[in-house]
Protein backbone atom coordinates (compact mmCIF):
# COMPACT_ATOMS: atom_id res chain seq x y z
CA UNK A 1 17.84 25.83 4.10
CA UNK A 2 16.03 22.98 6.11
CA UNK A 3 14.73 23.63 9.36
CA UNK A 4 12.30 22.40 12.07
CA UNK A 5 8.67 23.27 12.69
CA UNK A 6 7.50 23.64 15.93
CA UNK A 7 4.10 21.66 17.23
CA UNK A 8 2.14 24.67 17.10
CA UNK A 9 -1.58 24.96 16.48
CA UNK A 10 -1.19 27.43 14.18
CA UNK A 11 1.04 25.84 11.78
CA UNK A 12 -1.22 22.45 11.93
CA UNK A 13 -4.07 25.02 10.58
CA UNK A 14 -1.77 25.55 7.64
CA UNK A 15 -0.36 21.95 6.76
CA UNK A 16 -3.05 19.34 5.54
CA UNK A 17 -2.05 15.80 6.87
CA UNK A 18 -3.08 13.12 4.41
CA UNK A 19 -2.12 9.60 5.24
CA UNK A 20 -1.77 7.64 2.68
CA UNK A 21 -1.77 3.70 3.88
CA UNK A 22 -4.41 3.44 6.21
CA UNK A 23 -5.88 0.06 6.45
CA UNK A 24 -10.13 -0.89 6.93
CA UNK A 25 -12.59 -3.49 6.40
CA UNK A 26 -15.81 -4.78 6.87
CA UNK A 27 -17.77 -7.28 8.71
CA UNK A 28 -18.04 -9.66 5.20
CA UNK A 29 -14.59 -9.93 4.84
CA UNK A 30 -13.29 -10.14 8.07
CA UNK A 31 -16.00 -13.52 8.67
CA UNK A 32 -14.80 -15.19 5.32
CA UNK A 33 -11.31 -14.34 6.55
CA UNK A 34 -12.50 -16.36 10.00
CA UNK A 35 -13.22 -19.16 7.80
CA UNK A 36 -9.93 -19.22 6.01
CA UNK A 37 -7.91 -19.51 8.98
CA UNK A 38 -9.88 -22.65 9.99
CA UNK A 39 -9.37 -24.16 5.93
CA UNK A 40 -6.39 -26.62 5.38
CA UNK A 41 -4.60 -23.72 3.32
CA UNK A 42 -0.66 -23.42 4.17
CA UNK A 43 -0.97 -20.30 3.09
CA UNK A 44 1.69 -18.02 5.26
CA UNK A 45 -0.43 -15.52 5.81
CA UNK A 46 -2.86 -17.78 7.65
CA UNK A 47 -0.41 -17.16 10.91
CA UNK A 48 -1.65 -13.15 10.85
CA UNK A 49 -5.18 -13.95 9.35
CA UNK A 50 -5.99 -16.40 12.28
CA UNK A 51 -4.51 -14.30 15.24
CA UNK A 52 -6.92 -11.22 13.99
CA UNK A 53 -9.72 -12.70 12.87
CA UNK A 54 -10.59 -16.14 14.43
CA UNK A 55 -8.99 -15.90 18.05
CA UNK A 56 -9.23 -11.83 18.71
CA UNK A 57 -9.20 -12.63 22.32
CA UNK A 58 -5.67 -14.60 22.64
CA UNK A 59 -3.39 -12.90 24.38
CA UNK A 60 -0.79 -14.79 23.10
CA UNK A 61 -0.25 -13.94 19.56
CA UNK A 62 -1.66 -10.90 17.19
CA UNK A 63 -5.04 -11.25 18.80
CA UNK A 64 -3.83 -8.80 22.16
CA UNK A 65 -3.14 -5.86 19.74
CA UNK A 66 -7.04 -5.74 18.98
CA UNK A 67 -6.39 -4.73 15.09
CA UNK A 68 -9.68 -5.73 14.31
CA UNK A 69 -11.68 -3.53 16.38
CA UNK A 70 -9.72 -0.85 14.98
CA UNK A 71 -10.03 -1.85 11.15
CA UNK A 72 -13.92 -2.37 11.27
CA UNK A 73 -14.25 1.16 13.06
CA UNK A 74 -14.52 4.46 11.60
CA UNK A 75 -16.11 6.88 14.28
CA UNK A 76 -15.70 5.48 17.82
CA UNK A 77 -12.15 5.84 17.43
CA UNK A 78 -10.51 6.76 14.10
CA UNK A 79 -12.17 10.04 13.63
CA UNK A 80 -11.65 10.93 17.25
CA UNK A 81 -7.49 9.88 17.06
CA UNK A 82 -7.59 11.56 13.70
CA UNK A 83 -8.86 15.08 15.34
CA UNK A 84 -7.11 14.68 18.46
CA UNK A 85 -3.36 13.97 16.12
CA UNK A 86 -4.38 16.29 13.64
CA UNK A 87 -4.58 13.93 10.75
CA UNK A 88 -6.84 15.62 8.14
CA UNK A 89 -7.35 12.74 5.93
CA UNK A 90 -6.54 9.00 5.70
CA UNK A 91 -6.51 7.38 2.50
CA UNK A 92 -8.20 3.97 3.25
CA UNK A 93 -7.70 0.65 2.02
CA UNK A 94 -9.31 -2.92 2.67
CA UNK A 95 -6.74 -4.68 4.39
CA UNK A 96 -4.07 -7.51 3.61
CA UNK A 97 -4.54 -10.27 2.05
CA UNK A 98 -7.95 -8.45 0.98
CA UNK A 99 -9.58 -10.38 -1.09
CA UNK A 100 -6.99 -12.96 -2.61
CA UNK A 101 -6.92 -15.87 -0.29
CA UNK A 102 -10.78 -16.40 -1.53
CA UNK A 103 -12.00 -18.05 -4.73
CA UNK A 104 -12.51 -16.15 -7.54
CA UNK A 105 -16.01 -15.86 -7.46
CA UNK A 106 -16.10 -15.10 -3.86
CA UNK A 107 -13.59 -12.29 -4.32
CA UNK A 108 -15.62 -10.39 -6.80
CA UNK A 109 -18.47 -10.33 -4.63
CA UNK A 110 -16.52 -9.05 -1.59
CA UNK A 111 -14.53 -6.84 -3.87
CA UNK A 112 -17.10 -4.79 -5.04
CA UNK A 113 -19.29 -4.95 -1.94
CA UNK A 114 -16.09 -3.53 -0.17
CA UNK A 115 -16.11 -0.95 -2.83
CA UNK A 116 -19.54 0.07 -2.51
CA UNK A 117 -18.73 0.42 1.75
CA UNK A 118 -15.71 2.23 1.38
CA UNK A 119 -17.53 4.73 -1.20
CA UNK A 120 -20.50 5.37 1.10
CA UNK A 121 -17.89 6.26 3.64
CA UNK A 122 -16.03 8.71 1.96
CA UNK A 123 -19.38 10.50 0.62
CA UNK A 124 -20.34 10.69 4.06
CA UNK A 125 -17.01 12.13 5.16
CA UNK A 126 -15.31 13.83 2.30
CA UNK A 127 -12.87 15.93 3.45
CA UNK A 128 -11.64 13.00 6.09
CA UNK A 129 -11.59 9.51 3.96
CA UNK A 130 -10.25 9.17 0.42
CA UNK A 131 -10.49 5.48 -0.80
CA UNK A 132 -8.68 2.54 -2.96
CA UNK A 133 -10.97 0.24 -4.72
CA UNK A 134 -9.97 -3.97 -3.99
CA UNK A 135 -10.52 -5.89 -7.30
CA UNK A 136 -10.20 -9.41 -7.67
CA UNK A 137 -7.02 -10.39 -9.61
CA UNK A 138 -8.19 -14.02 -10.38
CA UNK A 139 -10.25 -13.36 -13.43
CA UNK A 140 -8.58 -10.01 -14.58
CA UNK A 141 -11.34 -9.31 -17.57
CA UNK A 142 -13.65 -8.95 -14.58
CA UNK A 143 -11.18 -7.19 -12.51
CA UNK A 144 -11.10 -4.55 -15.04
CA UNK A 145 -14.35 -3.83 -14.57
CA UNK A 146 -14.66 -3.66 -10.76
CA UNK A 147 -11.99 -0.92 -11.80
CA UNK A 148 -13.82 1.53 -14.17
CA UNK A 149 -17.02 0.69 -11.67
CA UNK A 150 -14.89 2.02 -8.70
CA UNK A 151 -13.34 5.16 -10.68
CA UNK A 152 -16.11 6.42 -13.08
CA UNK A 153 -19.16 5.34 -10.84
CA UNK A 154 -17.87 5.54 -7.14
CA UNK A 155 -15.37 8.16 -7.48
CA UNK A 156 -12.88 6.09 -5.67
CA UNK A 157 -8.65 7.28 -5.89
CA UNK A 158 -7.51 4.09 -6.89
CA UNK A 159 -6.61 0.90 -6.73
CA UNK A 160 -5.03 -1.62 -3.71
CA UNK A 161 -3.55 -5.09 -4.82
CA UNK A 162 -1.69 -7.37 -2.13
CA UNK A 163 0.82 -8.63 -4.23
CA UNK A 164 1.07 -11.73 -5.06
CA UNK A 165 -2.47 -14.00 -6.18
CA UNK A 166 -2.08 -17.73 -5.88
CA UNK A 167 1.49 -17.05 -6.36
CA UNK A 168 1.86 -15.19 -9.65
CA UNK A 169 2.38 -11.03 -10.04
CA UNK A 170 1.57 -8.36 -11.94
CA UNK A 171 4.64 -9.14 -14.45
CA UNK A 172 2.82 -12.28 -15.90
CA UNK A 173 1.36 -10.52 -18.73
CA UNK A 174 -2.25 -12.34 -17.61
CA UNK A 175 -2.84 -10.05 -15.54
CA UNK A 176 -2.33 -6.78 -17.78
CA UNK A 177 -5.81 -6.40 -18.57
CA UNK A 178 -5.64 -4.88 -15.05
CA UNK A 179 -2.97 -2.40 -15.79
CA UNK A 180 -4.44 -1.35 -19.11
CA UNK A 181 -7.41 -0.70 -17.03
CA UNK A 182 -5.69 1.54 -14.50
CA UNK A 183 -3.22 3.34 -17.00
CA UNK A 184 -6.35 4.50 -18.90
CA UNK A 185 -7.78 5.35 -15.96
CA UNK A 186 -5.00 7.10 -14.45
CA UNK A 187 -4.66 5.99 -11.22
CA UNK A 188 -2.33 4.37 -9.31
CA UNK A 189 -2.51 0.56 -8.21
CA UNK A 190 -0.76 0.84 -4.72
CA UNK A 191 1.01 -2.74 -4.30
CA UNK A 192 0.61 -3.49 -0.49
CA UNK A 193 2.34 -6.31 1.30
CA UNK A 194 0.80 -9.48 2.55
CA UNK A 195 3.26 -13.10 3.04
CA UNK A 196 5.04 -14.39 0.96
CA UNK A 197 4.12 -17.01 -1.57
CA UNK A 198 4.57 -20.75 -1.28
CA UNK A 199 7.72 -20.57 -3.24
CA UNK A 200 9.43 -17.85 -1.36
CA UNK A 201 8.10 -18.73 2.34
CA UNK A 202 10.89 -21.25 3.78
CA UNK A 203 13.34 -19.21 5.72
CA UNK A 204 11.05 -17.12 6.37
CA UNK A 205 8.76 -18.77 8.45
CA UNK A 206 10.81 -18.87 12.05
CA UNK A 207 11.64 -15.76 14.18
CA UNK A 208 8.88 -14.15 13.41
CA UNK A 209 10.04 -12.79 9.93
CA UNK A 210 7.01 -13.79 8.11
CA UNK A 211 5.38 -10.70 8.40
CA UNK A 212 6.20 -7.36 8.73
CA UNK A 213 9.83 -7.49 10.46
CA UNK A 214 11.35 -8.91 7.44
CA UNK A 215 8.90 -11.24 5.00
CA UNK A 216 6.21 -8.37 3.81
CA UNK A 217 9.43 -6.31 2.09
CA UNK A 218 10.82 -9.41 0.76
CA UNK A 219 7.57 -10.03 -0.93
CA UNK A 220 6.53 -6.53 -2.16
CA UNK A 221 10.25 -5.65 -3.04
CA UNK A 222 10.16 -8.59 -5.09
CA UNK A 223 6.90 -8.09 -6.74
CA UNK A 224 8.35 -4.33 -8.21
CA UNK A 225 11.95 -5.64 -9.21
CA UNK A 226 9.55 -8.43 -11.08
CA UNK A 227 7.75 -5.63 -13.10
CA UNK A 228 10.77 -3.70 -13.62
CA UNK A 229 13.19 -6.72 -14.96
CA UNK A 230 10.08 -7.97 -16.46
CA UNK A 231 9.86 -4.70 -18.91
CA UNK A 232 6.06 -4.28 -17.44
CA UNK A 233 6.84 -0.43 -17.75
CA UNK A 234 7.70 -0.38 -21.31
CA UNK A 235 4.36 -1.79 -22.14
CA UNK A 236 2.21 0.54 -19.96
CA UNK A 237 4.53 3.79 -19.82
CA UNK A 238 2.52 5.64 -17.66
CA UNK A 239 1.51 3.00 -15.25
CA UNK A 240 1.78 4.41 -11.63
CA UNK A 241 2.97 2.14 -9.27
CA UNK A 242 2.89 2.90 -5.36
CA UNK A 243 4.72 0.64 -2.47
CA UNK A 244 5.57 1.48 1.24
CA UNK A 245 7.44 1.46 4.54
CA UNK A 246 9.84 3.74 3.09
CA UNK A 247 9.74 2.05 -0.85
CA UNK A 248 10.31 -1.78 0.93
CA UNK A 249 14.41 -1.48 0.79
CA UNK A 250 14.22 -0.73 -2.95
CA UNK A 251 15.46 2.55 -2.90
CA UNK A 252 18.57 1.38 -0.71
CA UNK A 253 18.98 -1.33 -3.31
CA UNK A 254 18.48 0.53 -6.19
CA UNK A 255 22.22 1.13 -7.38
CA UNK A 256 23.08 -2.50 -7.21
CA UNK A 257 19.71 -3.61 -8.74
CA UNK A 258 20.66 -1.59 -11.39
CA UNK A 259 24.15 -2.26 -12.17
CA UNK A 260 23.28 -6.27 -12.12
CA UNK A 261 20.10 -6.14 -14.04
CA UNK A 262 22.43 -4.09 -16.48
CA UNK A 263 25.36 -6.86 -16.40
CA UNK A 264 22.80 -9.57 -16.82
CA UNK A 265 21.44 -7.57 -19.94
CA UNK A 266 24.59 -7.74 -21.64
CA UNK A 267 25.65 -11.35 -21.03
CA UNK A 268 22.00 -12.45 -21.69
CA UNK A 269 20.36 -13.54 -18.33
CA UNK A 270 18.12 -10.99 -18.34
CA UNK A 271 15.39 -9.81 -20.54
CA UNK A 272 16.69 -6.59 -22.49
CA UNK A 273 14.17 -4.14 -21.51
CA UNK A 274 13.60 -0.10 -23.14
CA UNK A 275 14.83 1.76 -19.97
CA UNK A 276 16.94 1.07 -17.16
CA UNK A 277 15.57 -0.53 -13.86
CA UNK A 278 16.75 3.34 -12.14
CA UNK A 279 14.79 4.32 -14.22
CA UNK A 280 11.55 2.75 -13.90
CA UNK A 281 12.18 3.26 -10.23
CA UNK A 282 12.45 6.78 -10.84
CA UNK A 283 9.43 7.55 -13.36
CA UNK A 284 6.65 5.00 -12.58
CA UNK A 285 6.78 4.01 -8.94
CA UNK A 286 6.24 6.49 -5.69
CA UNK A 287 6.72 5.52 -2.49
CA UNK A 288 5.02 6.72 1.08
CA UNK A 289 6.83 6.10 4.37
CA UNK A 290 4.45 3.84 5.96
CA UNK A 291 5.49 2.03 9.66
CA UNK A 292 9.08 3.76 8.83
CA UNK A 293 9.53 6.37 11.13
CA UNK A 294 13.32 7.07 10.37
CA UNK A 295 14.50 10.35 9.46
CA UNK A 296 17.18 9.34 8.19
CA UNK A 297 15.66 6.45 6.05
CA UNK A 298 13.06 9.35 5.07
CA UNK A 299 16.00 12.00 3.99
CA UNK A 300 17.73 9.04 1.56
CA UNK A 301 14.43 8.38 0.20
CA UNK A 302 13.95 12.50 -1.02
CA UNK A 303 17.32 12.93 -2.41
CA UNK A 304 17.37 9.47 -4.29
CA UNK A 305 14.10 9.22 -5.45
CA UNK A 306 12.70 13.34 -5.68
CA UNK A 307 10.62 14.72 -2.92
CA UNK A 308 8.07 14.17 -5.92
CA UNK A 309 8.17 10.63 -5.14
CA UNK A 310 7.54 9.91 -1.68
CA UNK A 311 4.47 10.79 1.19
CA UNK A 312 3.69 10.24 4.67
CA UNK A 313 1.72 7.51 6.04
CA UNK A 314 0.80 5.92 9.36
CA UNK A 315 -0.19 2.61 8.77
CA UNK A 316 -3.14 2.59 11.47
CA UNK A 317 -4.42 0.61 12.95
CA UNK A 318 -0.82 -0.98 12.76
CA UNK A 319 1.01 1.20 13.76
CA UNK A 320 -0.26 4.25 16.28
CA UNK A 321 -1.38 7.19 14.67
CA UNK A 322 0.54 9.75 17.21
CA UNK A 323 4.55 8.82 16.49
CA UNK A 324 3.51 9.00 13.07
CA UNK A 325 2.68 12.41 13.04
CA UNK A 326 5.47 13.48 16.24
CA UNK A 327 8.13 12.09 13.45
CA UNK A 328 6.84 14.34 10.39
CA UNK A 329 6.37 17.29 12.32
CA UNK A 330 9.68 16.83 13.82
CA UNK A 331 11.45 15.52 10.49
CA UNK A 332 14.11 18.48 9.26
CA UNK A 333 13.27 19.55 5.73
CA UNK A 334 11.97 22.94 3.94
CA UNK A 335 8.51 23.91 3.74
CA UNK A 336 8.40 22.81 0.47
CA UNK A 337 9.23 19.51 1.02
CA UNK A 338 6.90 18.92 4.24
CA UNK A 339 3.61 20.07 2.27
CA UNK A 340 4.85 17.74 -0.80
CA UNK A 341 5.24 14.95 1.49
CA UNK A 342 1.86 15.79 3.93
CA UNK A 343 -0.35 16.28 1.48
CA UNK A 344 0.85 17.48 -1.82
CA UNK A 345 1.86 14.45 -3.90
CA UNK A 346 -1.00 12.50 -2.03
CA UNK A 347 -3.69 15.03 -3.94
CA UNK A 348 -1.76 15.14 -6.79
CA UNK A 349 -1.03 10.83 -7.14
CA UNK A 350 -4.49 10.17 -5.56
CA UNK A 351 -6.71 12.49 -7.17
CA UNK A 352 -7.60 13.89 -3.76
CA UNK A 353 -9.70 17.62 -3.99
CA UNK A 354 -7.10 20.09 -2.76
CA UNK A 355 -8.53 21.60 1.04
């Protein structure tokens, strides 16, 4: 039977609130992010990338919703929303595009640097900040590395990747060094939006549908039907892939991708591939429910995917941290299910120390 819990203090005490797409930086990156949004680049994601980081002040544009003060900042004002919301934990991440707009070289440095940061941080609060490690996909020998650094030496919980670099994902088999690295490692590469690529950017470039109204799904969505059509998953079999706000329309799609991929199989416009795209979906991707406070969208999600499958996430400083956690405590579903999506499946994907 489902039912609701109420806001009490007493059941907060008893359900651990781990959210799972929280985004951070640090002073490095954001300035070489400045610079980028004064370079030539066309890059789509120089619209978000210059409203945050080069004119903070306009009032005009992404600049009035102050996301920067809120991604460099850990204690003024996370920690404090976080205790006053009840979040236990947030599992951070160095934000979209990360490091991929730089040069190679350039990423590695900030990569690891970043890395380094975001491990001092959760050493110095443990039972509040978990962390992803950034790599730099550009040279994925050394991106390998920056991997095993981040698990064996920092004791990061894996890894963040903003899908697309320079164009090209995770399905072009030179970048597989990188998920050899993480299967052996056993951690998840969470696959987080950032615009679309040069070839996919046209229509989306008017309305505002670049970012995350419409274009960031487009992107990510098509970055995991890549790896799934792509037979990525019958090369790396336990590869655990993680996407958000509410598995970017996959999930919804997921009969018809399915069915098609099938068709295509048979008449040979597709490349025949060990498993079904279902399931690939099913066994080697997990979603959290990032920015999508739906209940219903959240309810289709558990009964297509598994409760298994799917956590809670906020999104901050995106999206506010208090109707993140009004819709989970209010979201009708057993106890079972609420601690699997709070916290469970978060410590058990994540490698996060049970409280």
């Amino acid at each position: 039977m489902r039912h609701t819990f109420p806001q009490t203090d007493k059941r907060r005490a008893e359900l651990r609130l781990i959210a799972t797409e929280e985004a951070w930086s640090i002073p490095e990156v954001a300035e070489e992010l400045r610079k980028t949004a004064n370079s030539p680049t066309q890059s789509l994601d120089k619209l978000l990338v210059k409203g945050i980081y080069d004119a903070p002040s306009d009032t005009s544009g992404y600049g009035k919703l102050d996301f920067l003060s809120g991604l460099k900042d850990i204690e003024e004002h996370r920690l404090p929303q976080m205790d006053e919301f009840g979040v236990d934990m947030h599992l951070l991440a160095l934000t979209a595009p990360g490091v991929q707009m730089f040069d190679a070289d350039t990423a590695m440095e900030l990569a690891s640097l970043a890395n380094d940061r975001l491990a001092e941080v959760c050493r110095k609060y443990p039972t509040r900040f978990a962390g992803l490690a950034s790599f730099a996909p550009h040279s994925p020998k050394r991106a390998a590395k920056e991997m095993e650094r981040a698990i064996n030496d920092l004791g990061l919980n894996g890894f963040m990747i903003n899908s697309h670099t320079n164009g090209e994902y995770l399905d072009d088999p030179k970048f597989w060094p990188i998920l050899e690295a993480a299967e052996a490692l056993d951690r998840c590469i969470y696959i987080h939006p950032r615009a679309a690529s040069d070839t996919l950017k046209g229509p989306l470039q008017d309305y505002g549908m670049d970012s995350a109204m419409w274009g960031y799904g487009v992107e990510v969505g098509t970055h995991a039907v890549r790896m799934m059509a792509g037979g990525v998953f019958d090369h790396f079999p336990k590869l655990k892939i993680c996407i958000g706000h509410m598995g970017e329309a996959v999930p919804f799609w997921l009969w018809r991708i399915n069915f098609m991929n099938s068709r295509a199989q048979v008449v040979g416009r597709a490349k025949k591939t060990g498993r079904s795209m279902a399931e690939y979906f099913q066994d080697n991707f997990v979603i959290t429910t990032s920015g999508v406070e739906d209940p219903l969208a959240l309810r289709y999600a558990i009964d297509k995917l598994g409760v298994q499958n799917v956590m809670w996430a906020i999104d901050y400083p995106y999206q506010p941290m208090k109707p993140a956690v009004d819709f989970i405590e209010a979201f009708e579903c057993t106890e079972e299910e609420r601690h699997a999506l709070c916290h469970g499946n978060a410590e058990r994907i994540f490698h996060i120390d049970p409280a």
